[in-house]
N, C-alpha and C. Protein backbone atom coordinates (compact mmCIF):
# COMPACT_ATOMS: atom_id res chain seq x y z
N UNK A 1 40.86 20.32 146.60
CA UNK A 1 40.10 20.93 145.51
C UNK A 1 38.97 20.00 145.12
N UNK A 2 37.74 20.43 145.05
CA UNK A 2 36.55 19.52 144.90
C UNK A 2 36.52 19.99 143.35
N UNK A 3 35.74 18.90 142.50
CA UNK A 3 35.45 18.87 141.36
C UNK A 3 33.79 19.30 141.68
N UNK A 4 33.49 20.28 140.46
CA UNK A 4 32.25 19.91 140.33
C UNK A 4 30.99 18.84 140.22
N UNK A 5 30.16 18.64 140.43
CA UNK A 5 29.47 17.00 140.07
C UNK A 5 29.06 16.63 138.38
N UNK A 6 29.30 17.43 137.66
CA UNK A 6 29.19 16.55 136.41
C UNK A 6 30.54 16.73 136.15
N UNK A 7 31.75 16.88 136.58
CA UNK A 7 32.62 16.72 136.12
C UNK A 7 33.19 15.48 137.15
N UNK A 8 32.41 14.91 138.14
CA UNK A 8 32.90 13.94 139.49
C UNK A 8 31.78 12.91 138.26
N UNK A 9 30.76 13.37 137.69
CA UNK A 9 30.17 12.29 136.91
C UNK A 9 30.80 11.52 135.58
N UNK A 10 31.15 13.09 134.57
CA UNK A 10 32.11 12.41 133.37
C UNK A 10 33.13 11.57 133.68
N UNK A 11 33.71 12.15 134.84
CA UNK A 11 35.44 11.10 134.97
C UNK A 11 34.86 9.93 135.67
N UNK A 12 33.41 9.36 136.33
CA UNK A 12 33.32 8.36 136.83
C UNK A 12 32.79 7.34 135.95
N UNK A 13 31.75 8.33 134.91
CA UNK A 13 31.66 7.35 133.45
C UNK A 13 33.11 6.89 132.57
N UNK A 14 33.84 7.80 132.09
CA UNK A 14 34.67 7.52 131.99
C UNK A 14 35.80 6.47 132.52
N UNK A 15 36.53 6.11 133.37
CA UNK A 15 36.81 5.02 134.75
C UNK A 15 35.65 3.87 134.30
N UNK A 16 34.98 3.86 133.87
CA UNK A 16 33.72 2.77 134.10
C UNK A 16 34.16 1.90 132.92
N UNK A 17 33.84 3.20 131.85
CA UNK A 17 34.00 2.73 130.49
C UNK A 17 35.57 1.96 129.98
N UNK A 18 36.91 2.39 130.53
CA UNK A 18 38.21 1.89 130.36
C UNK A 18 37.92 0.34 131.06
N UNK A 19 37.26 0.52 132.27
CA UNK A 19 37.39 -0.89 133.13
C UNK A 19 36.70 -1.77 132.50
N UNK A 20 35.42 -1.40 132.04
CA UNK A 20 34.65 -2.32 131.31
C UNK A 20 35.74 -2.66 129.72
N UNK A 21 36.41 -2.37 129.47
CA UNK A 21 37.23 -2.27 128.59
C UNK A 21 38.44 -3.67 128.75
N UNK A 22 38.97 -3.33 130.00
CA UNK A 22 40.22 -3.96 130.88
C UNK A 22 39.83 -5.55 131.01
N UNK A 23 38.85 -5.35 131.80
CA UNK A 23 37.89 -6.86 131.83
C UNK A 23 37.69 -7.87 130.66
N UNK A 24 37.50 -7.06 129.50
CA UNK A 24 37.05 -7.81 128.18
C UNK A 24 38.40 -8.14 127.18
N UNK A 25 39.50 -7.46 127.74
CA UNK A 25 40.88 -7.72 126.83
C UNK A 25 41.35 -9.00 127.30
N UNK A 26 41.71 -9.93 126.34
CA UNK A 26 42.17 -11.49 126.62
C UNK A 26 44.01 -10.68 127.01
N UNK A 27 44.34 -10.01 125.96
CA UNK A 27 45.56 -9.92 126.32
C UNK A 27 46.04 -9.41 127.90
N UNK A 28 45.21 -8.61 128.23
CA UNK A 28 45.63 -7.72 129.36
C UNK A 28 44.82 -9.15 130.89
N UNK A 29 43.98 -9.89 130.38
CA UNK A 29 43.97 -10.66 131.49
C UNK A 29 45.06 -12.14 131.71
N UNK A 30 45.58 -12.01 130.12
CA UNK A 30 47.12 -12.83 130.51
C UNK A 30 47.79 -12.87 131.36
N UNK A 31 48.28 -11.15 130.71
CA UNK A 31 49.17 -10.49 131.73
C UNK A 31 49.03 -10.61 133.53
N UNK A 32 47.90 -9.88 133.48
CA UNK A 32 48.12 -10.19 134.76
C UNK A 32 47.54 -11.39 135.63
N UNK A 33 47.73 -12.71 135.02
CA UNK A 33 47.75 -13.76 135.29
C UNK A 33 49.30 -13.94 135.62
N UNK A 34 49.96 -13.90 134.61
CA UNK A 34 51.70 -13.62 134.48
C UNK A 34 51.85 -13.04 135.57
N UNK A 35 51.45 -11.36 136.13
CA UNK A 35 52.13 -11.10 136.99
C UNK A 35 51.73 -11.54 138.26
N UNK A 36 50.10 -11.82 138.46
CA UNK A 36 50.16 -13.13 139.99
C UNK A 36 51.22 -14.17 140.17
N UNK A 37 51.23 -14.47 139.44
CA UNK A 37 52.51 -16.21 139.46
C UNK A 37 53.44 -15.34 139.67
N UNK A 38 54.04 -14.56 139.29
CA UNK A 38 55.28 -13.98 139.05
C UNK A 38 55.53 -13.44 140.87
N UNK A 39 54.42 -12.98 141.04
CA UNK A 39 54.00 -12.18 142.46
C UNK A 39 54.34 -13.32 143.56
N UNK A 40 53.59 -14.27 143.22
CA UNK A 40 53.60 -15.54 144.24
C UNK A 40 54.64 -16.20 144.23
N UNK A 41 55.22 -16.14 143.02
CA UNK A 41 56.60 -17.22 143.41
C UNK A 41 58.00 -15.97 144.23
N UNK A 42 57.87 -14.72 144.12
CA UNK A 42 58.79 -14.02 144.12
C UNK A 42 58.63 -14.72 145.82
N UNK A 43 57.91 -14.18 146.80
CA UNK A 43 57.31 -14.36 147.84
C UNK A 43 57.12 -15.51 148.60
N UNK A 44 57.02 -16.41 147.60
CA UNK A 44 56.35 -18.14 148.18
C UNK A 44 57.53 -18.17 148.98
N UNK A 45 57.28 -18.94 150.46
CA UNK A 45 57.81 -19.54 151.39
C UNK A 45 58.48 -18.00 152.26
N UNK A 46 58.13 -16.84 152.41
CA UNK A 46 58.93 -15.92 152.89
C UNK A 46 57.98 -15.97 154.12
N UNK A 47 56.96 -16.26 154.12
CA UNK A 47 55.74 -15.63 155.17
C UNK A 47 56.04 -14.51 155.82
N UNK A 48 55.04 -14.37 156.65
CA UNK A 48 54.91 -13.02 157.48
C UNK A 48 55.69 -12.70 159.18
N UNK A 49 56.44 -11.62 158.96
CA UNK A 49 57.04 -11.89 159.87
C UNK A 49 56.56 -10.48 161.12
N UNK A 50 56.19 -10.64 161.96
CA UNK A 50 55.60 -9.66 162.96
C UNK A 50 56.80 -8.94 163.34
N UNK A 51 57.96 -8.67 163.53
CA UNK A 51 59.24 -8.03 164.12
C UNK A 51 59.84 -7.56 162.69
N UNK A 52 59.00 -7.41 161.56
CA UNK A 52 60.10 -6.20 160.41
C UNK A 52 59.47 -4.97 160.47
């Protein structure tokens, strides 16, 4: 189902406007500071294995 183009425009202003939003929150770039570390340690030392 294709969207019309000012409605492929509002929801892309829109999307723009939350992100520009996301970027500027101290709290929400904590977080996902928290969840990198959290990410990396779950993982650290597992490496990549070609045969899973």
């Amino acid at each position: 189902m294709d969207f019309p183009p000012w409605m492929q425009r509002a929801i892309q202003a829109r999307l723009d406007e939350v992100s520009a939003q996301f970027e500027q929150d101290s709290e929400l770039s904590r977080v996902r500071g928290e969840n990198d570390e959290a990410f990396e340690a779950l993982f650290a030392g597992q490496g990549c294995r070609a045969d899973i």
